[in-house]
Protein backbone atom coordinates (compact mmCIF):
# COMPACT_ATOMS: atom_id res chain seq x y z
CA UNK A 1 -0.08 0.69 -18.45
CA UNK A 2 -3.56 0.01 -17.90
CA UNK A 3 -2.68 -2.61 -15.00
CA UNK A 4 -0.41 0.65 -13.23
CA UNK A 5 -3.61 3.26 -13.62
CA UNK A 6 -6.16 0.48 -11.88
CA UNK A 7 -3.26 -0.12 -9.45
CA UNK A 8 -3.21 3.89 -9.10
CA UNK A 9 -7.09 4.27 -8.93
CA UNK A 10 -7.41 1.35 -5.99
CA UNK A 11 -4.66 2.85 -4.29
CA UNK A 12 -6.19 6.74 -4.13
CA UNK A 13 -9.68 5.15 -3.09
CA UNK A 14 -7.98 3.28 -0.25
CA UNK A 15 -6.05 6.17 0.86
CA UNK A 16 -9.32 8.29 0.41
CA UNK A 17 -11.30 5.67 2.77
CA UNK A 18 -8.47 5.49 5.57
CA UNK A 19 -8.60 9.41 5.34
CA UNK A 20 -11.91 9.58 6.28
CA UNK A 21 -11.97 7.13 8.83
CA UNK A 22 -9.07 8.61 10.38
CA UNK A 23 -9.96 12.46 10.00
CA UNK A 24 -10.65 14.48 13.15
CA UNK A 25 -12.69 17.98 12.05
CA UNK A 26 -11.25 20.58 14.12
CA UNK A 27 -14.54 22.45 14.23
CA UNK A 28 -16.04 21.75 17.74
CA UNK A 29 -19.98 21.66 16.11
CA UNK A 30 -23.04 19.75 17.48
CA UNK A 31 -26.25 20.30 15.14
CA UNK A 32 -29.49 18.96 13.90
CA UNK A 33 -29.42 16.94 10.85
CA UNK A 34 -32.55 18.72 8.97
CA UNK A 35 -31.36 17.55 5.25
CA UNK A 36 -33.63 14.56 3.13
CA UNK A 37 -33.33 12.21 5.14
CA UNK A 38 -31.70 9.03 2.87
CA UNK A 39 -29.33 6.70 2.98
CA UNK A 40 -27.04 8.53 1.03
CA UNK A 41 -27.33 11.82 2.67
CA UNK A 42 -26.69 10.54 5.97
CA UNK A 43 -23.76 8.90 4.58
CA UNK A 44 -22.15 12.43 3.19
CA UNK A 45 -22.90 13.65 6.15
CA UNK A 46 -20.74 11.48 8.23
CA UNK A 47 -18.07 11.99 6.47
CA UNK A 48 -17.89 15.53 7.95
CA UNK A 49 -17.16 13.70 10.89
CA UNK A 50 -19.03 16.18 13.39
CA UNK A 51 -21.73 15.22 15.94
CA UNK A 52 -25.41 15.34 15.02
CA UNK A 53 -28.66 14.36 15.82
CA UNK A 54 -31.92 13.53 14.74
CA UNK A 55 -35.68 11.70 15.42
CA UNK A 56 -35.52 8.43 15.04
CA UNK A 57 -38.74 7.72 16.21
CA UNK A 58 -39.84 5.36 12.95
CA UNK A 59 -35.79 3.49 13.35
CA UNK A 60 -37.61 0.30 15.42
CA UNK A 61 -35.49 -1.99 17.09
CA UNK A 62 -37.65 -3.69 19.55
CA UNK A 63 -35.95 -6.49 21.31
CA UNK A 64 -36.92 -7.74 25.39
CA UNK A 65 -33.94 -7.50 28.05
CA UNK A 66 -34.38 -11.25 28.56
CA UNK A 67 -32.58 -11.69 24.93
CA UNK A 68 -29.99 -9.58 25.73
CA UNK A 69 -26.40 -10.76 27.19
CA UNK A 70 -25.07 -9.51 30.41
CA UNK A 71 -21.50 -7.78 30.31
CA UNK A 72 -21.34 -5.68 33.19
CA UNK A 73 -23.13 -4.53 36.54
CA UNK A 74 -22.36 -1.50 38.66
CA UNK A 75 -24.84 -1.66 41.32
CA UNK A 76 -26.78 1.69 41.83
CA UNK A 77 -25.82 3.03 38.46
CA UNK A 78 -25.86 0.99 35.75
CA UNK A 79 -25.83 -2.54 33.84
CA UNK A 80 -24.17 -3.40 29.98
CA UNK A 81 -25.63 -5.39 27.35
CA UNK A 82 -25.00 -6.84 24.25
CA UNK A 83 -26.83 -7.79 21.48
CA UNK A 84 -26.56 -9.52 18.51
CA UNK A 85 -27.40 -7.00 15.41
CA UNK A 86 -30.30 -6.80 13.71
CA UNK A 87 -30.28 -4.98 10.05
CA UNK A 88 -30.84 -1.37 9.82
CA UNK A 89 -30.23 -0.68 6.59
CA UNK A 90 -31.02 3.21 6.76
CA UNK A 91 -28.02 3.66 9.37
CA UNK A 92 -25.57 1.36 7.60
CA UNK A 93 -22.39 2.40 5.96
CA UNK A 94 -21.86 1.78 2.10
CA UNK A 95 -18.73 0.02 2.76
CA UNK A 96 -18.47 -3.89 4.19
CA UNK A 97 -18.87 -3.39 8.08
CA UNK A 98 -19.03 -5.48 11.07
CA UNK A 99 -21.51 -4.32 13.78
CA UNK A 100 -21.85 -5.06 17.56
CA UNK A 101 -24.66 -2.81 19.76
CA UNK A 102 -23.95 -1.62 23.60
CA UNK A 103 -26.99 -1.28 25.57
CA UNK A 104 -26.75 0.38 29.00
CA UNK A 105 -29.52 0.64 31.57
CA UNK A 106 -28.71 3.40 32.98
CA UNK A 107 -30.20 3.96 37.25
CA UNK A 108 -32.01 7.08 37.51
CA UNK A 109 -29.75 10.49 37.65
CA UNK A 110 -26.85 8.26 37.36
CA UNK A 111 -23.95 8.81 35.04
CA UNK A 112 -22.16 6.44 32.80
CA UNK A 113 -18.19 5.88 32.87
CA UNK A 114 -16.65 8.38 30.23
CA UNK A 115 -17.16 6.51 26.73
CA UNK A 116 -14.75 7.21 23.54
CA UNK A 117 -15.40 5.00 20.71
CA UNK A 118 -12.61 3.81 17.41
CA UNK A 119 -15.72 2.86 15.51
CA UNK A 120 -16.44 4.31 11.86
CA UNK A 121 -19.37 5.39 12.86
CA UNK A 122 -21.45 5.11 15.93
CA UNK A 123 -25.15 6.10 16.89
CA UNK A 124 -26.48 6.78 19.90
CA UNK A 125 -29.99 6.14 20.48
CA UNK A 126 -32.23 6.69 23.04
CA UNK A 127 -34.88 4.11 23.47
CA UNK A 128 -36.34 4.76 27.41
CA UNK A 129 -36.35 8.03 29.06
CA UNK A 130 -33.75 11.10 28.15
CA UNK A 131 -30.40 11.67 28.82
CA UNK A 132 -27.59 14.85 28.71
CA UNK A 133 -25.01 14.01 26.81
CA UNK A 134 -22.04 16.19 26.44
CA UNK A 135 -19.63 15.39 23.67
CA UNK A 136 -15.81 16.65 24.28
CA UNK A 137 -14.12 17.34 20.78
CA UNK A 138 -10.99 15.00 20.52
CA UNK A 139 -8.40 18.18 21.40
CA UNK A 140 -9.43 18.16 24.70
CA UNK A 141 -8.61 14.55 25.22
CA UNK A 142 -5.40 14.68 27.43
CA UNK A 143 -7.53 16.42 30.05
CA UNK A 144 -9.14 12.61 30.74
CA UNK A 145 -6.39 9.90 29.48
CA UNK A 146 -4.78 8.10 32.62
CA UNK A 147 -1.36 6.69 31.82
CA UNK A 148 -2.82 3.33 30.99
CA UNK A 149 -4.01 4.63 28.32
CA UNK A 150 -8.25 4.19 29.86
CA UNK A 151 -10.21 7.70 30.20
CA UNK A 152 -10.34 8.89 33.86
CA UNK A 153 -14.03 9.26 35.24
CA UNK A 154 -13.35 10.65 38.57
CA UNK A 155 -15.25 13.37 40.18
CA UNK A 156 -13.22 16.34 39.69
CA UNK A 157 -13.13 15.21 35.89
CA UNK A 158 -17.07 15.24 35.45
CA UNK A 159 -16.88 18.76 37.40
CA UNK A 160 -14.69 20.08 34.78
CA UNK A 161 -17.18 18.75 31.72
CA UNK A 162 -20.39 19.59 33.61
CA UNK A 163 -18.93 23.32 33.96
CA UNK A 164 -17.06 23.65 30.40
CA UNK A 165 -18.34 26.31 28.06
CA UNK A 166 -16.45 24.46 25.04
CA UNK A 167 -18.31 21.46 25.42
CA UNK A 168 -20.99 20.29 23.50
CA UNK A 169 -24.20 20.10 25.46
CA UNK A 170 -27.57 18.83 24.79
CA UNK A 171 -30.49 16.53 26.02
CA UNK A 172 -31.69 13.77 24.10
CA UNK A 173 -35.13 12.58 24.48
CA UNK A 174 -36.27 9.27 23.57
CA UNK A 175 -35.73 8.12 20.07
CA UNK A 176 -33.54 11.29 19.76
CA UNK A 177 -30.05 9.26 17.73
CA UNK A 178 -27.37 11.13 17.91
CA UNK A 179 -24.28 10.13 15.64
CA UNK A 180 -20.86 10.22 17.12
CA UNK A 181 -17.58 10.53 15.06
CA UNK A 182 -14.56 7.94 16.09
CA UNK A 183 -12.63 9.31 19.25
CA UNK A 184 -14.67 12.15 21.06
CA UNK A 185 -15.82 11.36 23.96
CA UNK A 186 -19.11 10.62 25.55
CA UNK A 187 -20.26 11.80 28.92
CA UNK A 188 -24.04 10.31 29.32
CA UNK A 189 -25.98 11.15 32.44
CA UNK A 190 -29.68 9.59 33.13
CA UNK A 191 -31.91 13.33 33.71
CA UNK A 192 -35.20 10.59 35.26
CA UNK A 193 -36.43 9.66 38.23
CA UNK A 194 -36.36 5.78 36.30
CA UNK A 195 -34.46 4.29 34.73
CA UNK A 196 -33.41 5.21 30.97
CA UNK A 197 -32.04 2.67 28.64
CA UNK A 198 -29.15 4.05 26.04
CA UNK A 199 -28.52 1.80 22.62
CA UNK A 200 -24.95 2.08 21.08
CA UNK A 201 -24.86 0.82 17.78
CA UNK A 202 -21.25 0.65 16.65
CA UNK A 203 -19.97 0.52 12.63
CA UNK A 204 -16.64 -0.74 11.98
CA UNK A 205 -16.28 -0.57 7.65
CA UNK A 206 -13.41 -2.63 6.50
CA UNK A 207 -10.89 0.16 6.53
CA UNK A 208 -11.32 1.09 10.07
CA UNK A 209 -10.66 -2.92 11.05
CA UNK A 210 -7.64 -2.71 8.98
CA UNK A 211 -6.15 0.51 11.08
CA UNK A 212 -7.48 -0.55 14.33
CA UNK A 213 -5.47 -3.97 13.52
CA UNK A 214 -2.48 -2.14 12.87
CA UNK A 215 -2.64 0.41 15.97
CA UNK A 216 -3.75 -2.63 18.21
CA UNK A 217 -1.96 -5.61 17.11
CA UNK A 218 1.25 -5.02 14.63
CA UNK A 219 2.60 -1.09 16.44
CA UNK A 220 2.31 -3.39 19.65
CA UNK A 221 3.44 -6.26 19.06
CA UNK A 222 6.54 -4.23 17.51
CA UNK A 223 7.40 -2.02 20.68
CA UNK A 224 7.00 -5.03 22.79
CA UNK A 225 9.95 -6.43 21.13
């Protein structure tokens, strides 16, 4: 019996774990996070899983573009970086977590390609210049999936966001982080005359590997044969 209630116990954790990671809130809310700021705070707060934001002005990650690794380059608008991770222990979950960061140097008044991330959680932080974000609530997603499956950037798309009442609007500053819950997405447009560098440091906890495994590799893998 006491073998069955541990089994019980590790099974209602899990499932409480992959409910979180997999919950969409289907209030369409962007606010400041004004609570003390710990750890442990920030941590019940994502599990709201709603946008918010906050100065991060004493979060330091100072690194030089010369150590960072090339992905991508759109010339006129924008080049991709990685980075290898350096510990930042007041934005990390609880949970075991791998973590990769996305840095984009973004050409002035320039926009970035729509972004949606499957992280647990993901920050985004400002560290040159300021940029408008909107952030488009998951429900309004089929207005931007092609039939591949890869969000659709096109003009007439970023008219629609730029003139949507329903989307969450707001311009971050540098060191402004703004946290971003697992599938909204991200329209990011540079508001300088220079350049303005954007930092995406993605969270992936254990449970979130586990269902992005299953979506990605085993449900595939099973309609392909």
């Amino acid at each position: 019996m006491f073998f069955e209630c541990i089994f019980l116990i590790f099974l209602f954790i899990l499932y409480f774990f992959i409910y979180v990671d997999m919950k969409i809130n289907k209030h369409n809310e962007l606010y400041l996070f004004d609570s003390e700021f710990t750890k442990t705070n920030l941590n019940k707060e994502i599990c709201l899983k709603l946008p918010f934001y906050f100065d991060g002005q004493h979060i330091q990650d100072i690194y030089d573009k010369s150590s960072l690794t090339k992905v991508k380059k759109v010339k006129h608008h924008y080049e991709l970086y990685t980075k290898s991770y350096d510990s930042i222990p007041l934005l990390e979950p609880h949970l075991r977590f791998k973590c990769w960061q996305d840095i984009y140097y973004i050409s002035k008044r320039k926009t970035l390609p729509l972004l949606m991330d499957t992280c647990s959680i993901n920050y985004y932080r400002i560290q040159k210049g300021s940029c408008k974000v909107v952030l488009i609530h998951p429900k309004f997603k089929e207005h931007f999936i092609c039939e591949d499956g890869t969000l659709c950037s096109n003009l007439t798309k970023l008219d629609f966001i730029r003139n949507n009442p329903h989307m969450k609007c707001m311009v971050c500053h540098e060191n402004t982080i703004l946290y971003v819950p697992n599938h909204w997405i991200m329209y990011v447009e540079n508001m300088e005359n220079k350049t303005s560098i954007l930092d995406i440091i993605h969270y992936s906890t254990l449970c979130n590997q586990l269902i992005r495994w299953i979506k990605k590799d085993l449900i595939t893998n099973q309609i392909e044969s």
